[in-house]
Protein backbone atom coordinates (compact mmCIF):
# COMPACT_ATOMS: atom_id res chain seq x y z
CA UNK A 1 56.26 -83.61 93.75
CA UNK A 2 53.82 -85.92 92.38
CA UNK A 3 53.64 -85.77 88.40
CA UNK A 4 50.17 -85.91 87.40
CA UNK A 5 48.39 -88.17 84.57
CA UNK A 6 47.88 -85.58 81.47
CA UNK A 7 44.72 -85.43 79.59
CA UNK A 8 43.66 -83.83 76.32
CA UNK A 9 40.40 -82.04 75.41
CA UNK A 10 39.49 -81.26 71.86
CA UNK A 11 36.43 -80.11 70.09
CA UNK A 12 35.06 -82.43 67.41
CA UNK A 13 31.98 -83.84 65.33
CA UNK A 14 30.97 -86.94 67.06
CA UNK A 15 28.05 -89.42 65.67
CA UNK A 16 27.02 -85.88 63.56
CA UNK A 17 26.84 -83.86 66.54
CA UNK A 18 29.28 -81.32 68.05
CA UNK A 19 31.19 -82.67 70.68
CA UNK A 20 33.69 -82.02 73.23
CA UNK A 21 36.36 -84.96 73.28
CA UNK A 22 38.24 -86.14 76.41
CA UNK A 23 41.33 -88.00 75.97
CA UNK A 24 43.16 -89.71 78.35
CA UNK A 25 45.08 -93.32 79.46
CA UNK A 26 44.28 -96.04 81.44
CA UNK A 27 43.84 -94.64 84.97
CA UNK A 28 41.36 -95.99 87.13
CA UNK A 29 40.63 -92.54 89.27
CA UNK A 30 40.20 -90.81 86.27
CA UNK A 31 38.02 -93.17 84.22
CA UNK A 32 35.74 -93.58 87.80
CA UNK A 33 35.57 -89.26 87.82
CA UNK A 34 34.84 -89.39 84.24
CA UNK A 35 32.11 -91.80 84.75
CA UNK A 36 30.97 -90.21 88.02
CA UNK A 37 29.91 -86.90 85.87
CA UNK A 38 26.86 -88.76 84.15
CA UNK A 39 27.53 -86.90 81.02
CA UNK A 40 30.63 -88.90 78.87
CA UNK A 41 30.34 -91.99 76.79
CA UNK A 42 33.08 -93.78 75.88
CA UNK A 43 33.64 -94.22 71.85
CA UNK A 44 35.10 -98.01 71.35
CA UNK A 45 36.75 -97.49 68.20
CA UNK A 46 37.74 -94.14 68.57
CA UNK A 47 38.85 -94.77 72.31
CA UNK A 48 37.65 -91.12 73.76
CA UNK A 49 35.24 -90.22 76.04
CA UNK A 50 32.82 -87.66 74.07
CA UNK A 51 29.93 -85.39 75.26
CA UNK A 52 27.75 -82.95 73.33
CA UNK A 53 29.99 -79.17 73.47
CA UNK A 54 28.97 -76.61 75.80
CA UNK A 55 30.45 -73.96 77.99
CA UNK A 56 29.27 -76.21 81.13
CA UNK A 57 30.81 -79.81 79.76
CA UNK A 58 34.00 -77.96 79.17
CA UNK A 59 33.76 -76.54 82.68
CA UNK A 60 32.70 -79.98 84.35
CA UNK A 61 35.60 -81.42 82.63
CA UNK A 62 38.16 -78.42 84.09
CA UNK A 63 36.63 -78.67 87.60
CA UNK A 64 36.65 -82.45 87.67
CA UNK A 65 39.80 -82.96 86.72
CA UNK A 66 41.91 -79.74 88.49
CA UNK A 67 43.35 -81.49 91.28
CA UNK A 68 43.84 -84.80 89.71
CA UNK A 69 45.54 -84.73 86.01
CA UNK A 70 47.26 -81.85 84.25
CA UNK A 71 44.76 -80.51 81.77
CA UNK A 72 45.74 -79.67 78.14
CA UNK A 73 42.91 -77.94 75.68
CA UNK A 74 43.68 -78.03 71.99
CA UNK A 75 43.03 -75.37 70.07
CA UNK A 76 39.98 -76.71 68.10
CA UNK A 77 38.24 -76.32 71.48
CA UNK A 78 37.51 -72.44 70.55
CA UNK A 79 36.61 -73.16 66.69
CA UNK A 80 33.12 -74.50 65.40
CA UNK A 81 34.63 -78.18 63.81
CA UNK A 82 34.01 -78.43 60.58
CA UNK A 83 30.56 -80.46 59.35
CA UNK A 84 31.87 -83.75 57.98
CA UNK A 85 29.71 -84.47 54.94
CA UNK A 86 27.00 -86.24 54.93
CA UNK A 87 26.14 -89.18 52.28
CA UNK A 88 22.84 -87.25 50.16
CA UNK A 89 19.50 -88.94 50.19
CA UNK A 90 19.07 -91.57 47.51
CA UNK A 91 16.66 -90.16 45.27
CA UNK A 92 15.16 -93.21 43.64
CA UNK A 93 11.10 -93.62 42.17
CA UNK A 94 8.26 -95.89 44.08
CA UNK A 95 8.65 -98.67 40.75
CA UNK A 96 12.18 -98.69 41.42
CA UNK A 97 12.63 -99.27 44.65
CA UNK A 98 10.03 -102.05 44.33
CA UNK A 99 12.30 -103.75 41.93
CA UNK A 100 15.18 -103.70 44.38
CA UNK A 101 13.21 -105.07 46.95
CA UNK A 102 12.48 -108.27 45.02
CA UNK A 103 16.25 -108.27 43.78
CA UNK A 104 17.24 -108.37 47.62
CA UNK A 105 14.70 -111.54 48.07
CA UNK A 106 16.39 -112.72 44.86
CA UNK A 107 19.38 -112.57 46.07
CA UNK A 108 18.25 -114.33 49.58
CA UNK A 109 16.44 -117.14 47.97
CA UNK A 110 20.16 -117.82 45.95
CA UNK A 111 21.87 -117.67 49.50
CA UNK A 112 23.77 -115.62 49.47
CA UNK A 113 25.40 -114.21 52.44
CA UNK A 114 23.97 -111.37 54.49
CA UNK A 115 26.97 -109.48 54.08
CA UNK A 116 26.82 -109.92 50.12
CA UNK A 117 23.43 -108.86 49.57
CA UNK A 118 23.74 -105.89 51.46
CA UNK A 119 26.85 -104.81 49.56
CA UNK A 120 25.10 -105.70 46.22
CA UNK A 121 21.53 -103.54 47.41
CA UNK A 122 24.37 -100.81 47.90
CA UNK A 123 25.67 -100.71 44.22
CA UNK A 124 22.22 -101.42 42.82
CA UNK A 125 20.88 -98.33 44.41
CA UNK A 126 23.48 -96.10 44.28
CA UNK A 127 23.67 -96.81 40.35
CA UNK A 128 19.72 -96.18 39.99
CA UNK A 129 20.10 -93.19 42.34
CA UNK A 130 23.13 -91.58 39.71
CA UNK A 131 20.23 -92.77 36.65
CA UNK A 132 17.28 -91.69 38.18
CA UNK A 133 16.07 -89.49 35.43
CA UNK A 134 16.53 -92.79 33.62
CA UNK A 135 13.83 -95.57 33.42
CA UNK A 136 15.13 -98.99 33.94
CA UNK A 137 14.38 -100.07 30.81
CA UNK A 138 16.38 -97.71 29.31
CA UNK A 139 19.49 -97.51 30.98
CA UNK A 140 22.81 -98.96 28.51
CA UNK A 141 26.07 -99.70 28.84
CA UNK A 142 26.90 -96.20 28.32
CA UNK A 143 24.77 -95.25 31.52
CA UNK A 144 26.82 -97.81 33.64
CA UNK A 145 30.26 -96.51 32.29
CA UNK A 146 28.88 -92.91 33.21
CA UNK A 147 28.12 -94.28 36.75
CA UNK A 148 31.88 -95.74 37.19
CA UNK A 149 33.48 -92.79 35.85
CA UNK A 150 31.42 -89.70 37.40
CA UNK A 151 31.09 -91.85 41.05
CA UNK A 152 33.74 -94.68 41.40
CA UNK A 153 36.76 -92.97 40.14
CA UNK A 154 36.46 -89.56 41.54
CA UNK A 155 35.83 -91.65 45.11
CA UNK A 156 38.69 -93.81 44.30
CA UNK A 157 37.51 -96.82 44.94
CA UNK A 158 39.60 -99.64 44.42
CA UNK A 159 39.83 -102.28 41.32
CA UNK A 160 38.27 -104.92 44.05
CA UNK A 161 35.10 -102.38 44.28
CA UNK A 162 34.69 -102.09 40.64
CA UNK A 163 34.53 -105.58 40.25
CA UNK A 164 32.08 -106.14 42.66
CA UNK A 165 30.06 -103.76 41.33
CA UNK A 166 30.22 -105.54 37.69
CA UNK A 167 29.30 -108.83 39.90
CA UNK A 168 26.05 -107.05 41.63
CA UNK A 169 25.08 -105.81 38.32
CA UNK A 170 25.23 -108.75 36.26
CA UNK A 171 22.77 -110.64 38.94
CA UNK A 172 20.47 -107.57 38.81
CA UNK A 173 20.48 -108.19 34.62
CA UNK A 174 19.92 -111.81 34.88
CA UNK A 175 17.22 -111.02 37.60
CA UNK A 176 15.49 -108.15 35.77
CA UNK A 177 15.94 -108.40 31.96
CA UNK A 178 14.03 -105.65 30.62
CA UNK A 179 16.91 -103.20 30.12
CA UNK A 180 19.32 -101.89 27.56
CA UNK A 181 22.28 -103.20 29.14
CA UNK A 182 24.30 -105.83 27.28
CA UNK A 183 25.48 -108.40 29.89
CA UNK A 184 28.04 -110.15 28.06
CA UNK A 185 29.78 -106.47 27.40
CA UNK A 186 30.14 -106.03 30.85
CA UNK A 187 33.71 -106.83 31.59
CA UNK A 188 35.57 -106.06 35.25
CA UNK A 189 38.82 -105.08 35.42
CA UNK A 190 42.01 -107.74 35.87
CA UNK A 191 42.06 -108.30 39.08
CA UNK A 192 45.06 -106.30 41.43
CA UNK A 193 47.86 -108.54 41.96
CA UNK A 194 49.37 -107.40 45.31
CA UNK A 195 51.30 -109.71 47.78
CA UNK A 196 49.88 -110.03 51.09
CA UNK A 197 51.49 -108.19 54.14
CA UNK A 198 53.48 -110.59 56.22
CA UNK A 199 54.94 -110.28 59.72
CA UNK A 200 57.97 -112.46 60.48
CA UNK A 201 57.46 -114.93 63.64
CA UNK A 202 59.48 -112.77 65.93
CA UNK A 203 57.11 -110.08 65.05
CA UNK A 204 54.26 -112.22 65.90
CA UNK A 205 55.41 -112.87 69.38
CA UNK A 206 56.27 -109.34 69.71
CA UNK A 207 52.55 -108.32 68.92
CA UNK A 208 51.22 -110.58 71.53
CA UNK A 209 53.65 -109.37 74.51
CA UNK A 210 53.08 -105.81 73.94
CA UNK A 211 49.24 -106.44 74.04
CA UNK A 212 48.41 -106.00 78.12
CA UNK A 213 44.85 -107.24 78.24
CA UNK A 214 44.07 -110.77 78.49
CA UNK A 215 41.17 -110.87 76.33
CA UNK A 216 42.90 -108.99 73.75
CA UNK A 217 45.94 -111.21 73.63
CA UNK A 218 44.28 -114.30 73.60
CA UNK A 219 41.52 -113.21 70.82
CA UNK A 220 44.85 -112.45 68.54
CA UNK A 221 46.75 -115.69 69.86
CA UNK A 222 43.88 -117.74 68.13
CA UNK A 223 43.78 -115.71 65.19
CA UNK A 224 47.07 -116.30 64.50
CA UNK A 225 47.49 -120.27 65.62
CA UNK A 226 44.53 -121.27 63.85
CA UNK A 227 44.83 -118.73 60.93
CA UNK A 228 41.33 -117.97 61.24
CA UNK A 229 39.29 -114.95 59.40
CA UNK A 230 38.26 -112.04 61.57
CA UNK A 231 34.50 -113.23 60.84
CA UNK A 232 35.14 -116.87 61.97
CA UNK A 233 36.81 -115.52 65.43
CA UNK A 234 33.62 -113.32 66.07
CA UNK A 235 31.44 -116.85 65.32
CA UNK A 236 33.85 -119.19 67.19
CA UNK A 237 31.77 -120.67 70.07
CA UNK A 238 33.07 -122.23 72.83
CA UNK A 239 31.11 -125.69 72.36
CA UNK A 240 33.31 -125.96 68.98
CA UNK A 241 36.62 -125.61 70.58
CA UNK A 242 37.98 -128.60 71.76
CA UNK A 243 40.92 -128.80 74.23
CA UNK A 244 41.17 -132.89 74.59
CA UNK A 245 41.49 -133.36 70.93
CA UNK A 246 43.30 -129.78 70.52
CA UNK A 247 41.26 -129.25 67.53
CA UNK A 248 38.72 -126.06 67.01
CA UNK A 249 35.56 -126.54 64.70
CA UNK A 250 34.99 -123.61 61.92
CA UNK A 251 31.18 -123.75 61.75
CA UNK A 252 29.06 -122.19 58.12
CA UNK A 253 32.61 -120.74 57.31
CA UNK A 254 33.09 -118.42 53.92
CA UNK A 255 31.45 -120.59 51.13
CA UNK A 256 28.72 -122.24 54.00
CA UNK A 257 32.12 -124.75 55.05
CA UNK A 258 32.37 -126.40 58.04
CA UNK A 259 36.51 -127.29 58.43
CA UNK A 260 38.48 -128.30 61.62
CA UNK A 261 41.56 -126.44 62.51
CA UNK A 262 44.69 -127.04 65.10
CA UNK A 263 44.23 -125.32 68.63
CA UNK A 264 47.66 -124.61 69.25
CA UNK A 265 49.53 -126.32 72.16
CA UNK A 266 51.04 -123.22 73.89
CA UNK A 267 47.72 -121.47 72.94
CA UNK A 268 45.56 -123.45 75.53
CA UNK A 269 47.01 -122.06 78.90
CA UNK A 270 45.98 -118.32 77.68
CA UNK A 271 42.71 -119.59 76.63
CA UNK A 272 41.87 -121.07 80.04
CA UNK A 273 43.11 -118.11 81.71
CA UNK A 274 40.94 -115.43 79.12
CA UNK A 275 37.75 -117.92 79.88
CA UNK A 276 38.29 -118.33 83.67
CA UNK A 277 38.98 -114.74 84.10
CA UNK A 278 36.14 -113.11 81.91
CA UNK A 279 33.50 -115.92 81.93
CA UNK A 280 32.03 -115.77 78.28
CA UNK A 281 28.77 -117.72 77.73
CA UNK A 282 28.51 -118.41 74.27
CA UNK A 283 31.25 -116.87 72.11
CA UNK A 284 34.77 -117.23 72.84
CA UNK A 285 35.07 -113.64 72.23
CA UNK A 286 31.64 -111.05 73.58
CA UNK A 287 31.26 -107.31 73.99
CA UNK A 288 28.47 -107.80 76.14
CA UNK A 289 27.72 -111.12 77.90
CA UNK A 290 25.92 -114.08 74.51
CA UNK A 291 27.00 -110.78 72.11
CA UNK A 292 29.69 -111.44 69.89
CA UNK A 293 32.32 -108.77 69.55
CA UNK A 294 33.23 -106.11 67.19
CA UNK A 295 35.56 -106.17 64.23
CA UNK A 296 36.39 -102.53 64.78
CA UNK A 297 37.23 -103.73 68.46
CA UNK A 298 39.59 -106.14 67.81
CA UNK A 299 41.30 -103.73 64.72
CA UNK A 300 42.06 -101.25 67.40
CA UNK A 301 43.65 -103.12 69.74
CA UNK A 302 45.70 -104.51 67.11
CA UNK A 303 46.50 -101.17 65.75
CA UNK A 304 47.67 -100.19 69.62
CA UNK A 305 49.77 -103.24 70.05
CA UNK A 306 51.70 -102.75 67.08
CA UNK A 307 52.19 -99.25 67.61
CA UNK A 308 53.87 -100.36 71.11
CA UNK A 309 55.81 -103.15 69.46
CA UNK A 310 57.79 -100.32 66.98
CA UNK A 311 56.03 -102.28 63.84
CA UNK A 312 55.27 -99.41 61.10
CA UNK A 313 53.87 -102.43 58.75
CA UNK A 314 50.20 -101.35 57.78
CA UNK A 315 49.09 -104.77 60.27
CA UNK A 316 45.34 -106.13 60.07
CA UNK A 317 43.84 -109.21 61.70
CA UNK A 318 43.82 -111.03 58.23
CA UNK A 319 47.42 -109.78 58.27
CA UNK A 320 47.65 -112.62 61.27
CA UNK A 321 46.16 -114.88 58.92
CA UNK A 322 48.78 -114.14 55.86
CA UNK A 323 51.73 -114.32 58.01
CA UNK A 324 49.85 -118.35 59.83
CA UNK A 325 50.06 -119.69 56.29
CA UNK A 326 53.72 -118.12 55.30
CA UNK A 327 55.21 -119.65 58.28
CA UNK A 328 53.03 -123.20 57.86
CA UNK A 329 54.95 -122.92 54.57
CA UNK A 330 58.25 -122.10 55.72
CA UNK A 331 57.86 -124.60 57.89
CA UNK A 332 57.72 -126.99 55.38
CA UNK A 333 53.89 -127.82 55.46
CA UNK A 334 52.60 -129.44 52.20
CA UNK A 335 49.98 -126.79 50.46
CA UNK A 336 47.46 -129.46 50.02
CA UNK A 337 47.36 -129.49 54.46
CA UNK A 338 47.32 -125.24 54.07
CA UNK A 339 44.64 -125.32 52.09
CA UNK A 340 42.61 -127.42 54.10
CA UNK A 341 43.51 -125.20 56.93
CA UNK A 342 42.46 -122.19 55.60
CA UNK A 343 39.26 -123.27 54.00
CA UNK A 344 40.24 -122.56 50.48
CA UNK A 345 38.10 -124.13 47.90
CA UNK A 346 40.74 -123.75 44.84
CA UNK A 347 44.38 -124.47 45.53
CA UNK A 348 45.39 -121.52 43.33
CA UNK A 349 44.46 -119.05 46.15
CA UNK A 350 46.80 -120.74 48.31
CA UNK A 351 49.43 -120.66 45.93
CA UNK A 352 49.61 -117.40 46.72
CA UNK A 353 52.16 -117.97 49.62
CA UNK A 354 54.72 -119.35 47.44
CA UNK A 355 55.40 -115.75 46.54
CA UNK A 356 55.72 -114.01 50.17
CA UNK A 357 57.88 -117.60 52.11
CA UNK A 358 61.08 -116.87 52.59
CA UNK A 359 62.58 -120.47 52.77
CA UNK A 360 63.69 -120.89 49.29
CA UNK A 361 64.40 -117.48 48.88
CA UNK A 362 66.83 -117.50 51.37
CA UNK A 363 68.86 -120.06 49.22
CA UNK A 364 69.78 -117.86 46.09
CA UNK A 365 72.71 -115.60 46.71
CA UNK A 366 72.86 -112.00 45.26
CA UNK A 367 75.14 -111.90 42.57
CA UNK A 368 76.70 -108.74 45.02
CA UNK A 369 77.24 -110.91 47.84
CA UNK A 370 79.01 -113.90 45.38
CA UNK A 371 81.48 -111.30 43.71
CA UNK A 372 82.29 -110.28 47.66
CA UNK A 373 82.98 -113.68 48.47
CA UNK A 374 85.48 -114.15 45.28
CA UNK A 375 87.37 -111.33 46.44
CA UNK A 376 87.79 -112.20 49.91
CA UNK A 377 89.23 -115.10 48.98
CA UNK A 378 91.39 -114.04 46.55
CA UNK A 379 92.57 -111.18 47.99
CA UNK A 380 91.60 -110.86 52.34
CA UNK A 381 93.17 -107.41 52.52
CA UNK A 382 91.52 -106.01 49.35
CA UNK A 383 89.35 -102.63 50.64
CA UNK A 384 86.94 -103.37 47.48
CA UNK A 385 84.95 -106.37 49.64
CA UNK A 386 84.42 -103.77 52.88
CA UNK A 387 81.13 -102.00 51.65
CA UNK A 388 80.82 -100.50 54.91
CA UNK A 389 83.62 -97.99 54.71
CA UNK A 390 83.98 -94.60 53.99
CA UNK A 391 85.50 -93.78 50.93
């Protein structure tokens, strides 16, 4: 008897709305009868087809499906989900929100980056939202400690967050003076010191050979050979990739740089194949033909491919770009040449690598493994040097 593919239903809120949720692999006579119904949309990052809920989706689904995959319904299918919570309405006066509309043109005629300014228009409103039975001329440093103790801690937001926040708001006091707040009181907190995630080169290769699709594989094979942010892959072009000179151009990179980077021998095959086979137009990597792709995309598939290759490491694409500069340094690579690569403007953030390569490390013996080796050779029959039995 033939064993049928298996899918999954389940009952969640989708985009805000109740949904019903269809789960199920790669199968191309079930994606084409899913499709063929008119009524499911596939959710890229959370890989599910998803419909509004109702009695007749649930029986479409059921009826579709009978004769060609063995159905399991979850449980949550006959509760009402509960209402994720949604973010409250800033409430935040007319003069107010005037002001923050010439900070964000302040903050465009500095140039600063898109991203940037929207993240600081975030923490600017948010904090006038938690003061808004404050004027702006009268909010103090007391009002701003309020804001990071009643909103940032019970959120949790990390030490990086705060600091940002202490960044925004120090442009909005240069940029608006007439408040209570005394700039040069405003301090952020040190920094977080935590070592960067590395996977080891066997790792690496794993990644890649567990990840199926071409695309996939050969948008994380140039992350990783060229050690290149997840922003500069989604704004890599083809024009700036060239093969002859096995170089790749960074274009308007973090800090508006321009560097070049090495296109990796073994890495040109798979690209041919990935650009011969899916015919992009203007990025290397698109969605939707001249569209670039999506972060979240590309952090799924990585997620999946990881999960296949047995690695339980907490793996990111900048994780790709942590473990490039280890092994450059491993490898013996000068950091002066690793800091090029990467595009770092101070060679202190480089220096960061010294602490996660293993090549020097790998010289100093453990004082446990040097008192092991004195009794071996002093003694080859003495039971002390055998850690491994049972006592």
């Amino acid at each position: 008897m033939k064993l049928l593919p298996t899918i999954i239903i389940k009952r969640t809120y989708q985009k805000k709305q109740d949904s019903i949720i269809v789960f199920l692999k790669y199968n191309e006579q079930l994606i084409s009868t899913i499709k063929q119904s008119g009524k499911f949309k596939w959710s890229v990052s959370m890989r599910y087809w998803y419909s509004d809920f109702s009695r007749e989706n649930l029986q479409l689904i059921q009826q579709s499906f009978k004769d060609l995959a063995t159905i399991t319904i979850d449980n949550s299918i006959y509760e009402i989900p509960e209402q994720p919570l949604l973010r409250k309405k800033r409430i935040i006066s007319e003069q107010s929100k005037e002001i923050i509309r010439s900070f964000i043109s302040y903050l465009k005629g500095k140039r600063y980056s898109e991203s940037t300014v929207k993240t600081y228009f975030t923490f600017i409103a948010d904090f006038l939202d938690f003061t808004n039975d404050i004027s702006i001329e009268n909010l103090t440093n007391r009002d701003v400690e309020r804001f990071i103790e009643d909103v940032f801690i019970p959120r949790s937001y990390s030490i990086s967050t705060h600091r940002q926040f202490i960044s925004a708001l120090k442009l909005f006091i240069i940029f608006y003076p007439n408040n209570k707040i005394e700039n040069l009181i405003l301090t952020r907190p040190h920094r977080s010191k935590f070592l960067p995630s590395v996977l080891s080169k066997e790792e690496i290769i794993d990644i890649l050979r567990c990840t199926k699709n071409l695309k996939h594989r050969a948008i994380l094979a140039i992350i990783y050979s060229a050690g290149l942010r997840i922003g500069e892959l989604l704004n890599l072009q083809l024009k700036h990739i060239d093969v002859d000179r096995r170089q790749i151009i960074i274009k308007n990179s973090k800090g508006r740089k321009d560097r070049n980077v090495i296109l990796a021998e073994s890495v040109i095959p798979l690209m041919l194949n990935y650009v011969q086979t899916y015919n992009p137009i203007i990025f290397f990597s698109e969605g939707r033909p001249s569209k670039k792709y999506s972060a979240e995309s590309i952090r799924a598939f990585l997620k999946r491919s990881c999960k296949i290759a047995n690695i339980s490491k907490n793996v990111t694409p900048h994780t790709l770009r942590h473990s490039y500069a280890t092994h450059l340094l491993e490898n013996g690579i000068d950091l002066r040449y690793i800091q090029e690569l990467l595009g770092h403007s101070k060679p202190e953030t480089t220096m960061l690598y010294t602490h996660v390569a293993k090549k020097d490390l790998l010289k100093i013996e453990s004082p446990l493994d040097i008192a092991l080796k004195n009794l071996a050779e002093t003694d080859k029959n003495d039971r002390r040097m055998r850690l491994s039995e049972n006592y």
